[in-house]
Every structure is written in C-alpha cells, then in structure tokens.
C-alpha atoms as a PDB file:
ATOM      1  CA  UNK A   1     -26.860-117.536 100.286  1.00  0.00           C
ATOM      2  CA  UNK A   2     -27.512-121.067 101.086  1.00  0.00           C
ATOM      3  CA  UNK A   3     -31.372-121.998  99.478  1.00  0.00           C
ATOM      4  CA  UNK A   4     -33.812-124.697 100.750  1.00  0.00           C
ATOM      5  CA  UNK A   5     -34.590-127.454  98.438  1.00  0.00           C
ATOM      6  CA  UNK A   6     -38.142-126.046  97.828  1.00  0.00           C
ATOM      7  CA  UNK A   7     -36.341-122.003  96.955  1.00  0.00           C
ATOM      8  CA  UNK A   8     -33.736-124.431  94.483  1.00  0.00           C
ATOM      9  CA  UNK A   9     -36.565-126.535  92.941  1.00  0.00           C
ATOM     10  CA  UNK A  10     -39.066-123.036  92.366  1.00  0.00           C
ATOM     11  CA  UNK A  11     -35.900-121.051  90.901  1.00  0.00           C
ATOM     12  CA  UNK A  12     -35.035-124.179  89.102  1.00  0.00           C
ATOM     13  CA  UNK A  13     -38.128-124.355  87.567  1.00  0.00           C
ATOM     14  CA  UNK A  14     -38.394-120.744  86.302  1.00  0.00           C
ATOM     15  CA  UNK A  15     -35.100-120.618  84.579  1.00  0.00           C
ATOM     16  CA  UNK A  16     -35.595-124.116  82.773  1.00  0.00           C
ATOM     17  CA  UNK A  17     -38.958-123.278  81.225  1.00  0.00           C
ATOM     18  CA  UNK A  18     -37.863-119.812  80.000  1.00  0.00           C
ATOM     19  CA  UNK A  19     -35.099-121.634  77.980  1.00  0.00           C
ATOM     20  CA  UNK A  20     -35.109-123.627  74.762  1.00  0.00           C
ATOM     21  CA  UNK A  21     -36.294-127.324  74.147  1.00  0.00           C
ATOM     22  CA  UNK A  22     -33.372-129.721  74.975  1.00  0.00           C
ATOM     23  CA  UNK A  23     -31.445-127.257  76.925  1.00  0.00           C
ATOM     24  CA  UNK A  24     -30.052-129.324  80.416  1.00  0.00           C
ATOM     25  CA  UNK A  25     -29.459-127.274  83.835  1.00  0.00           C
ATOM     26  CA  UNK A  26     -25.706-128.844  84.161  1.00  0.00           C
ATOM     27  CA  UNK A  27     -25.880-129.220  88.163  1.00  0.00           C
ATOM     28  CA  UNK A  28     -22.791-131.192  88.383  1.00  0.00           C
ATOM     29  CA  UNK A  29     -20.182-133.621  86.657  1.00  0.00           C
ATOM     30  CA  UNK A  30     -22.727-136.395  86.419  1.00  0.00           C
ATOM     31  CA  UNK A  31     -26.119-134.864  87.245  1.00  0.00           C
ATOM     32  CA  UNK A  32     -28.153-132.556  84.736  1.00  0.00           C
ATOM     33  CA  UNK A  33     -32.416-131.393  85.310  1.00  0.00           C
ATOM     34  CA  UNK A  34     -34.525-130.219  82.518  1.00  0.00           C
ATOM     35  CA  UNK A  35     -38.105-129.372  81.846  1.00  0.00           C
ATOM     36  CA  UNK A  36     -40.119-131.748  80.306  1.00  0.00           C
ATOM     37  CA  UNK A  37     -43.031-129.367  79.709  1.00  0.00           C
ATOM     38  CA  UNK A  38     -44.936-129.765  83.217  1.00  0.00           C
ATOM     39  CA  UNK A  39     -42.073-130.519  85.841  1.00  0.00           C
ATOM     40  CA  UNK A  40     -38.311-130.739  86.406  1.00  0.00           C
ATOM     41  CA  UNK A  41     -36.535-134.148  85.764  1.00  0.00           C
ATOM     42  CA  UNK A  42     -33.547-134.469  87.298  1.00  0.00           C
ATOM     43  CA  UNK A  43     -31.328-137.277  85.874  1.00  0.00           C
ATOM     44  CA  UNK A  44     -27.234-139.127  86.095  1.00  0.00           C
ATOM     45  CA  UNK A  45     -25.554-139.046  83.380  1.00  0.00           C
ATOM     46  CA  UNK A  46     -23.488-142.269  81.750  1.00  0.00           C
ATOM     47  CA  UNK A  47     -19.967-141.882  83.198  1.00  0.00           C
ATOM     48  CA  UNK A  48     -17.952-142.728  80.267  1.00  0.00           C
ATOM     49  CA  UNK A  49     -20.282-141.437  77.527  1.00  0.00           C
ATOM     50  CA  UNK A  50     -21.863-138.038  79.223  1.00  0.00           C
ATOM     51  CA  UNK A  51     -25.292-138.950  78.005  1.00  0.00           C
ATOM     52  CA  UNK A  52     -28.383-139.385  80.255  1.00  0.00           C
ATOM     53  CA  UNK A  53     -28.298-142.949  82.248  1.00  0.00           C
ATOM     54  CA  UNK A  54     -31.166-142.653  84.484  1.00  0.00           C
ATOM     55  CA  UNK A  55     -33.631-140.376  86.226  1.00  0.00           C
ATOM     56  CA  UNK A  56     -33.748-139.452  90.095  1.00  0.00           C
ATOM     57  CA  UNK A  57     -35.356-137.330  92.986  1.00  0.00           C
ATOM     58  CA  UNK A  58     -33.990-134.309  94.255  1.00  0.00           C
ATOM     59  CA  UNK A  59     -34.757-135.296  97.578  1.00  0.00           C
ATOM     60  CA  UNK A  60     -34.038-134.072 101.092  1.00  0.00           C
ATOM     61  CA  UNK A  61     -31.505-136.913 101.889  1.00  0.00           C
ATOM     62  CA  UNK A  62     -29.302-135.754  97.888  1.00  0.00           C
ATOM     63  CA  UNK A  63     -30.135-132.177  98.976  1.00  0.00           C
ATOM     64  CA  UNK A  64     -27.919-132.133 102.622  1.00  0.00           C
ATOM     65  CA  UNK A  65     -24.983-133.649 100.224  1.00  0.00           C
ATOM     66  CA  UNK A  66     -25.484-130.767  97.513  1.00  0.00           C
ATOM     67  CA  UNK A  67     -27.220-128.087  99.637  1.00  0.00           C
ATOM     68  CA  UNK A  68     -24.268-125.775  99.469  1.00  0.00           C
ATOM     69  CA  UNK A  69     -22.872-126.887  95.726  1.00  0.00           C
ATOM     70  CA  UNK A  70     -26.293-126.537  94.285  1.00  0.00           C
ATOM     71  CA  UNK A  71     -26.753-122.984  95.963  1.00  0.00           C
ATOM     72  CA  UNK A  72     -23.414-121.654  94.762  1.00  0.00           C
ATOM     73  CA  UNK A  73     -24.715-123.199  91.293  1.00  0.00           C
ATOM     74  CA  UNK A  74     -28.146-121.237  91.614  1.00  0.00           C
ATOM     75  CA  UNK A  75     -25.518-117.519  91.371  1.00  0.00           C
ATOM     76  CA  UNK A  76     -23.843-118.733  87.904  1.00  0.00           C
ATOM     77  CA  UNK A  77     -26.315-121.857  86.638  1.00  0.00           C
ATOM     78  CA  UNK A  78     -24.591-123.723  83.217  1.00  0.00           C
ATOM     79  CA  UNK A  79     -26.740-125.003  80.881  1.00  0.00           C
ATOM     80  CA  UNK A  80     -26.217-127.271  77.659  1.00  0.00           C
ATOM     81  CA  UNK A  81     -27.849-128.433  74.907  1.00  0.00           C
ATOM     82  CA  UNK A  82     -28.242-131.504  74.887  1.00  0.00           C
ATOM     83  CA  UNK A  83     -30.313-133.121  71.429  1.00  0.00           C
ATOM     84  CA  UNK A  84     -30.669-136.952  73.389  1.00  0.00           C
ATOM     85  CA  UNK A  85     -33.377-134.709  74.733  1.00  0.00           C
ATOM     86  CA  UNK A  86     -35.403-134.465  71.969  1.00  0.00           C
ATOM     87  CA  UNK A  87     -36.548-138.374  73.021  1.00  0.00           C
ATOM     88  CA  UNK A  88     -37.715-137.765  75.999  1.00  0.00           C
ATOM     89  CA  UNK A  89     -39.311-134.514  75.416  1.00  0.00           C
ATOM     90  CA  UNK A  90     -41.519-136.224  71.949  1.00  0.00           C
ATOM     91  CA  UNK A  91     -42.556-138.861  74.827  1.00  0.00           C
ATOM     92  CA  UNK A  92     -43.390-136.482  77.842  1.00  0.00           C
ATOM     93  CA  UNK A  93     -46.979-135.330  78.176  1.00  0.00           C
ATOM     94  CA  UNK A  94     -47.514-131.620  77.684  1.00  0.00           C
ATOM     95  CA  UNK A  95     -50.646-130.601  78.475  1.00  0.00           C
ATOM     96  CA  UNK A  96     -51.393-129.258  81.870  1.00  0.00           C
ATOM     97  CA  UNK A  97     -50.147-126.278  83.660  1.00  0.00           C
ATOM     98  CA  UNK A  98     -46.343-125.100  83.663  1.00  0.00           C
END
C-alpha cells in the first residue's frame, strides 16, 4: 500500500518514540531518521564510514524518489543502534510534547 508522506512521517513517528534511545529507523543504504525527543530527524550517513554526515528534510520533492521504497519499508521497518547518537540526543531539547 503506497503511503503519503504525511501517513510515513505519523507512522514514523510512533514506532521511533516507542523504541530505545539511540535506536536509528535504517530507511536506506545511506539515509537513517530517529527521534530526538520532540520530532523525527532524518539524516545521510558518511559513505565510507556508515556514521551520520548530515541532517535533511523528508520533503515532497525526496518523497516522489522514495515514495514506493519507503512504503515497502513502512511493512518490515529495520532499525539499529546506533551509540554516535548519544551526541545528538545529550544536545537536543526535550521538553515539550512528543
């Protein structure tokens, strides 16, 4: 069933903050999303070491590229820990709502 970017981001969402600090949503080769305790970051990773490089938007020009990977994805999600994480999670801002 192929999902809009708004179903993917909501469904996203809910399984990332149900899982443990650190944990990555592995969306493809390069590409990884976790919560940071109020929203979804969506990030590259490094090509020849597999950690994080840089953050990006899940936007509606990335989506009509991934649309159909992504929803395939959303029936049997991967996930990873991953502890360069930990970082960025000590840094993020967590009050607010989830």
């Amino acid at each position: 069933m192929q999902l809009t970017i708004d179903q993917f981001k909501t469904q996203l969402a809910e399984l990332l903050r149900d899982l443990m600090p650190c944990t990555s949503a592995d969306l493809t080769d390069n590409t990884i999303a976790y919560w940071d305790g109020r929203k979804v970051v969506y990030c590259y990773l490094k090509d020849d070491s597999d950690l994080i490089d840089k953050e990006f938007e899940l936007d509606n020009r990335l989506w009509k590229h991934w649309e159909e990977y992504l929803s395939e994805w959303m029936v049997e999600p991967t996930f990873s820990v991953r502890p360069e994480l930990q970082d960025r999670l000590s840094q993020a801002p967590t009050n607010g709502p989830r």
